[in-house]
Protein backbone atom coordinates (compact mmCIF):
# COMPACT_ATOMS: atom_id res chain seq x y z
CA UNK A 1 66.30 70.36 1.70
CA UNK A 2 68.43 66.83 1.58
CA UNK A 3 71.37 67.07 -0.57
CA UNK A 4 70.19 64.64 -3.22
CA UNK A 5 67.17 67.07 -3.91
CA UNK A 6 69.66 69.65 -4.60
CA UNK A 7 71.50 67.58 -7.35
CA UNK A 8 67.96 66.33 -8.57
CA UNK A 9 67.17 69.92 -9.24
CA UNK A 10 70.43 71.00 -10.80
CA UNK A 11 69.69 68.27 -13.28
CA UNK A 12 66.17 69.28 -13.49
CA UNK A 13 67.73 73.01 -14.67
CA UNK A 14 70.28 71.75 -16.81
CA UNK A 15 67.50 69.65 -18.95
CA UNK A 16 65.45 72.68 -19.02
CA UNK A 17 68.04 74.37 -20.58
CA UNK A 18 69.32 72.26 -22.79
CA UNK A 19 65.74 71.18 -24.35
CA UNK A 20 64.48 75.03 -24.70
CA UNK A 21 64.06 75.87 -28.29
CA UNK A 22 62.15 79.27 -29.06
CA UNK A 23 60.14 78.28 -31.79
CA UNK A 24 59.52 74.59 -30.35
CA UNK A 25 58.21 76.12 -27.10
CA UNK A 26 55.74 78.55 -28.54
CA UNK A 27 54.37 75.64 -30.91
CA UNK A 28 53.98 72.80 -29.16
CA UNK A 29 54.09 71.49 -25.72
CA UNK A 30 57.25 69.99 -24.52
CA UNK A 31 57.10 66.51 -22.80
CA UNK A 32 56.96 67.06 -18.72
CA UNK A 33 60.14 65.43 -17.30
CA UNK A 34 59.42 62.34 -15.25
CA UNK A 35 60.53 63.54 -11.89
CA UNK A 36 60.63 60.17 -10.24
CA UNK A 37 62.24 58.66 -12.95
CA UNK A 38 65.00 61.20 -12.40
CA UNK A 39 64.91 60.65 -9.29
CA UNK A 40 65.91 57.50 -9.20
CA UNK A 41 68.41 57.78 -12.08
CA UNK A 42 70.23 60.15 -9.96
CA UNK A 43 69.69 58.44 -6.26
CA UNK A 44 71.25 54.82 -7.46
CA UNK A 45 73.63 56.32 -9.65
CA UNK A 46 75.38 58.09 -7.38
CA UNK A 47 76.26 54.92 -5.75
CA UNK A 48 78.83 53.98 -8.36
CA UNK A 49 82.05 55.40 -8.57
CA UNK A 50 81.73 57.59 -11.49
CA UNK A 51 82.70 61.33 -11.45
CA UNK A 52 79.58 63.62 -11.13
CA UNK A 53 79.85 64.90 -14.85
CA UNK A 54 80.53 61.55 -15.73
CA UNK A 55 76.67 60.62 -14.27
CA UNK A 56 75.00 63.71 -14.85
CA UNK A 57 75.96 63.24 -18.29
CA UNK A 58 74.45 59.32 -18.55
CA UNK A 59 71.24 60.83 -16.48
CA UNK A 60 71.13 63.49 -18.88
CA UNK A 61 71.25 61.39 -22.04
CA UNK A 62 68.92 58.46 -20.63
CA UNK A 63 65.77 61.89 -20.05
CA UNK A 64 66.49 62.98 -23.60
CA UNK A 65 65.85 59.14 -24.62
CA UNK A 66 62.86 59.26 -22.86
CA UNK A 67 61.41 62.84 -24.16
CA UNK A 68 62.11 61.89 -27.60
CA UNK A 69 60.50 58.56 -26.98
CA UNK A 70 57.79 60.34 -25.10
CA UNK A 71 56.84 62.74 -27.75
CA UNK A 72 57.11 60.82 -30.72
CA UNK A 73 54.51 58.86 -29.04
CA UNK A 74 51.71 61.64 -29.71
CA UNK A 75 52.52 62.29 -33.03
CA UNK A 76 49.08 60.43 -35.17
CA UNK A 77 50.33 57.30 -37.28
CA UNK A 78 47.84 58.61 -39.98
CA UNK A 79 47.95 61.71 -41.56
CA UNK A 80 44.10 63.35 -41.48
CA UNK A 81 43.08 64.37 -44.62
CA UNK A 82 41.14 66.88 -43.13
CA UNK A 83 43.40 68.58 -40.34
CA UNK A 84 44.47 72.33 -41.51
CA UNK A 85 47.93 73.86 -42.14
CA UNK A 86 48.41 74.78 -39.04
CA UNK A 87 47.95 71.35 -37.22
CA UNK A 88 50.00 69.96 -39.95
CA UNK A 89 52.98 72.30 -39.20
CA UNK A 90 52.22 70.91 -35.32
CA UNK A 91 52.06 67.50 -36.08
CA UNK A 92 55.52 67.81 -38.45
CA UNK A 93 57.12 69.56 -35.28
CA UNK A 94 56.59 67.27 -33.32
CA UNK A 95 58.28 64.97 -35.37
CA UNK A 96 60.92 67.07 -35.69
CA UNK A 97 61.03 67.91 -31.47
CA UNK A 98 61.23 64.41 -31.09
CA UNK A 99 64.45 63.94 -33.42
CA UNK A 100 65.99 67.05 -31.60
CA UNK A 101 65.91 65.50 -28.32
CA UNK A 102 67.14 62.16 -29.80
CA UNK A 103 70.06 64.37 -31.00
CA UNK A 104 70.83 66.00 -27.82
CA UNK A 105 71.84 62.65 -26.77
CA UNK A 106 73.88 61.59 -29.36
CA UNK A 107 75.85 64.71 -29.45
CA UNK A 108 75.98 64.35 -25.81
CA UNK A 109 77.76 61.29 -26.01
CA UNK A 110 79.49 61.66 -29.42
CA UNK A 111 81.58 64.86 -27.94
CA UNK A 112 83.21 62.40 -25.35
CA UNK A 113 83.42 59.38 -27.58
CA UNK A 114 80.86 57.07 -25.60
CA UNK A 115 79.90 55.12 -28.46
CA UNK A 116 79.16 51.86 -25.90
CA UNK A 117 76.61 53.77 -24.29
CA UNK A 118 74.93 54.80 -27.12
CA UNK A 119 74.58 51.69 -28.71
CA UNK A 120 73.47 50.79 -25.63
CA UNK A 121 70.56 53.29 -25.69
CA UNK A 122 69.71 52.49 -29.19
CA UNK A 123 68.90 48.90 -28.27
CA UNK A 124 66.97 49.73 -25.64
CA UNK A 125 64.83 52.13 -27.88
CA UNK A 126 64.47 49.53 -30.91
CA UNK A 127 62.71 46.90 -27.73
CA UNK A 128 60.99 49.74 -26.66
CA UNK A 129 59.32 50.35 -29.81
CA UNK A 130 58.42 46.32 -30.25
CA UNK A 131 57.03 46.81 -27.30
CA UNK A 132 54.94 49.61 -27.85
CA UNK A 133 53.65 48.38 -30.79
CA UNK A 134 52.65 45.22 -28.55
CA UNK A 135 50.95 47.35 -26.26
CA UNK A 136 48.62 49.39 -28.43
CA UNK A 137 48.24 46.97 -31.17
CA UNK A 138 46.28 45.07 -28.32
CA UNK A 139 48.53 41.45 -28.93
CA UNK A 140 47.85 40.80 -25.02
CA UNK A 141 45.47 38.50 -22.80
CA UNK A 142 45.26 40.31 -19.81
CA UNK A 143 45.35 43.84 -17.68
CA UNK A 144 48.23 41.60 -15.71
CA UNK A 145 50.42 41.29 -18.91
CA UNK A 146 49.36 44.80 -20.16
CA UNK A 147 50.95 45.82 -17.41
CA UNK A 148 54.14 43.69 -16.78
CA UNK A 149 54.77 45.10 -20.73
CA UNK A 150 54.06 48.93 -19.55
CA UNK A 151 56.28 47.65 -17.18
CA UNK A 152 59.24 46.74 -19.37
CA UNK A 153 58.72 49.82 -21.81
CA UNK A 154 58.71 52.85 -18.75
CA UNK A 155 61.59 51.51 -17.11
CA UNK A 156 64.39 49.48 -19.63
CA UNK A 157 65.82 52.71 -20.34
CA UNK A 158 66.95 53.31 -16.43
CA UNK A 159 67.65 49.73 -16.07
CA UNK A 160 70.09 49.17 -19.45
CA UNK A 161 72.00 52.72 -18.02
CA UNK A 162 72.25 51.50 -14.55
CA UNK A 163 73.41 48.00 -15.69
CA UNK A 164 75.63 50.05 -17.40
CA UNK A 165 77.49 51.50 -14.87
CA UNK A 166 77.05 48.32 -12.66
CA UNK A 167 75.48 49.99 -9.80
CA UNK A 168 74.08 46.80 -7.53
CA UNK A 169 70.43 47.35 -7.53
CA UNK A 170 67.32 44.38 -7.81
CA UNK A 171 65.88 45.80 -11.33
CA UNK A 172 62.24 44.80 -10.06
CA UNK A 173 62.97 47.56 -7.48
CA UNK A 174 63.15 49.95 -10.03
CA UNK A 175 60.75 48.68 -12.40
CA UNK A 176 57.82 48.45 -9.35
CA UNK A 177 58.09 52.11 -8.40
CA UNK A 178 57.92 53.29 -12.10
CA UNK A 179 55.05 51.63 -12.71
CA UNK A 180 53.36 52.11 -9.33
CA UNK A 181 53.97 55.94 -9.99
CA UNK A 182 52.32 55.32 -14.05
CA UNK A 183 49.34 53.82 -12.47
CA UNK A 184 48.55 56.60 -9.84
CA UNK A 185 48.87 58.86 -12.18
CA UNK A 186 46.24 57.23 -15.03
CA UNK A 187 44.12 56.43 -12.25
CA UNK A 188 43.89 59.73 -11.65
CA UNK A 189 43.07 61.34 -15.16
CA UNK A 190 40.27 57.91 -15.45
CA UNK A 191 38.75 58.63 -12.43
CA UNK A 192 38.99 62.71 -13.35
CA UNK A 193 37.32 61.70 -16.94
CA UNK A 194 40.54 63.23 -18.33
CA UNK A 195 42.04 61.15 -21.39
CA UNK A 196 44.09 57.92 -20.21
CA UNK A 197 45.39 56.16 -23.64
CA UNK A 198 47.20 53.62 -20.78
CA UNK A 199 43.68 52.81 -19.04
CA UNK A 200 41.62 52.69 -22.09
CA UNK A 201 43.85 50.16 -23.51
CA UNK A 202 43.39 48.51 -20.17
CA UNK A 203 39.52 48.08 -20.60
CA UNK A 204 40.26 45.91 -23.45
CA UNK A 205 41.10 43.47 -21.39
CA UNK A 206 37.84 44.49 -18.26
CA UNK A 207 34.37 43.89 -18.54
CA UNK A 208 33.95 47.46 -17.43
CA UNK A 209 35.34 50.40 -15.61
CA UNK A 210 34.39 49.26 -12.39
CA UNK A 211 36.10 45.80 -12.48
CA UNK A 212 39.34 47.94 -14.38
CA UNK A 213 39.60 50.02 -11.02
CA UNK A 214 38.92 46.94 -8.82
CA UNK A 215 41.91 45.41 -10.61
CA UNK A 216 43.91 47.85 -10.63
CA UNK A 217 43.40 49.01 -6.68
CA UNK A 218 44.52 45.12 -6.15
CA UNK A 219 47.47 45.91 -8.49
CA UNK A 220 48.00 49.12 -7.27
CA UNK A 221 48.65 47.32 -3.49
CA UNK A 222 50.55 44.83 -4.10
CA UNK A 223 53.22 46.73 -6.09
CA UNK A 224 53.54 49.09 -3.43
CA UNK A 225 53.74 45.91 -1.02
CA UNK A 226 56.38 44.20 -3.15
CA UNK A 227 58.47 47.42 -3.36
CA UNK A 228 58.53 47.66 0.42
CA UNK A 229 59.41 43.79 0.16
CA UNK A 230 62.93 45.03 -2.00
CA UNK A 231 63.60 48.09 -0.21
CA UNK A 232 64.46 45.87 2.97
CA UNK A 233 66.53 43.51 0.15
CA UNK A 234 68.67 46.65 0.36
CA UNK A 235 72.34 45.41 1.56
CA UNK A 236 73.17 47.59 4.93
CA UNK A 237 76.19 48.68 3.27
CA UNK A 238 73.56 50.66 1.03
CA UNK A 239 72.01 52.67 3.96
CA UNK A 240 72.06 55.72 2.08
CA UNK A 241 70.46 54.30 -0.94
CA UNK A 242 67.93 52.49 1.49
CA UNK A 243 66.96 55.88 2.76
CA UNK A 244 66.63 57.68 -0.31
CA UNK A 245 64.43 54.85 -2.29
CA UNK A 246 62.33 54.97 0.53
CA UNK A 247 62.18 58.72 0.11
CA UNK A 248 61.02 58.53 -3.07
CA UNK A 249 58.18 55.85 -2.75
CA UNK A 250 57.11 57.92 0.19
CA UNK A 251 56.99 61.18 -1.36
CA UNK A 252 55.44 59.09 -4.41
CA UNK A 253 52.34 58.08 -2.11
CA UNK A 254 51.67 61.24 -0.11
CA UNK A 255 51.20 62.78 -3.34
CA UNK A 256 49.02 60.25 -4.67
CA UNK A 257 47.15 59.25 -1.29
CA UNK A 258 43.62 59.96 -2.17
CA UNK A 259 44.68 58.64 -5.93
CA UNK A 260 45.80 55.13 -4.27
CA UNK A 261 42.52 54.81 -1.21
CA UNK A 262 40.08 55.75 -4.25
CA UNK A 263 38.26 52.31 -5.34
């Protein structure tokens, strides 16, 4: 197993056990943790000249960002008059979950005085949430721009940490493969007739599901073309970071291959 996947799975761990909360767990479902998106937190990071506590703490505090972000995303901007107690209590927790891992970054910060990064991280959540509210309040012309805003709101986080710590990377290489990974993976709950909030937004914009996946196939291509296009952008003093990236959009598409062929 390559080095790097080591350290990816230490930090894997380490979320894991700073996220588990008995009563949280047996209530609701925790957010999965966006493996690529650790990934490449932790591949171009490592580039900088940071300590490693010093970047498994910024990696760290960008996933809880994103897993509070994440799960205060399913919690219903109406309250049903009709749901029962218990889905009440569920809907409250999640709330709640969503605050906790929002505090798990502050206090991760806080304890070493990092105040610049967390105002940093607060921006990027207040855009996020414009965004958002862009996105599924439907204020778009087109599955293009639908997208290019998905784009933004999946991947400012990374890119507003990794500015951060001034790591020299083309921010349309990062923002490609996170969105290339979103799409394979709502392709394949829409094709699986499993909910896809992202895709049925998308028809909006498509005359019907078959022209939606006909787009997005076309999409689908030519982000994995353009991300190939950056990759070789890579300066040669960046071999290591050249080989890793490519790694990742590699392992990326192997997983996804009958996800990506499927028209």
């Amino acid at each position: 197993m390559p080095t790097s996947s080591v350290e990816i799975n230490k930090l894997r761990s380490l979320i894991e056990e700073k996220i588990q909360h008995v009563y949280v767990d047996k209530t609701i479902q925790k957010p999965a943790i966006d493996d690529i998106k650790l990934a490449l937190l932790y591949t171009i990071m490592k580039q900088s000249n940071l300590p490693q506590p010093k970047i498994e703490q910024y990696i760290l505090s960008t996933i809880f960002v994103q897993m509070a972000l994440d799960t205060h995303e399913i919690v219903p901007i109406k309250n049903n008059k009709n749901e029962s107690s218990s889905e009440q209590r569920k809907r409250q927790l999640k709330v709640l979950a969503g605050d906790y891992y929002s505090g798990l970054f502050y206090s991760l910060l806080s304890d070493t005085e990092d105040f610049e990064v967390i105002h940093i991280l607060a921006a990027a959540i207040r855009e996020i949430n414009e965004y958002k509210m862009s996105f599924f309040y439907n204020q778009l012309n087109s599955v293009e721009e639908a997208i290019d805003l998905l784009m933004k709101i999946e991947s400012l986080l990374i890119s507003r940490m990794l500015n951060q710590v001034q790591v020299i990377t083309d921010p349309a290489l990062i923002e490609n493969i996170i969105i290339l990974n979103i799409l394979l993976r709502e392709k394949h709950l829409f094709i699986s007739n499993e909910s896809s909030p992202v895709f049925e937004n998308l028809l909006i914009f498509s005359g019907n599901e078959r022209d939606l996946r006909d787009k997005l196939d076309q999409i689908i291509e030519g982000k994995i073309k353009s991300i190939e296009e950056y990759i070789t952008r890579i300066p040669i003093q960046y071999v290591t970071l050249k080989n890793d990236v490519t790694r990742i959009l590699g392992d990326m598409l192997e997983n996804n291959t009958s996800i990506a062929k499927e028209g």
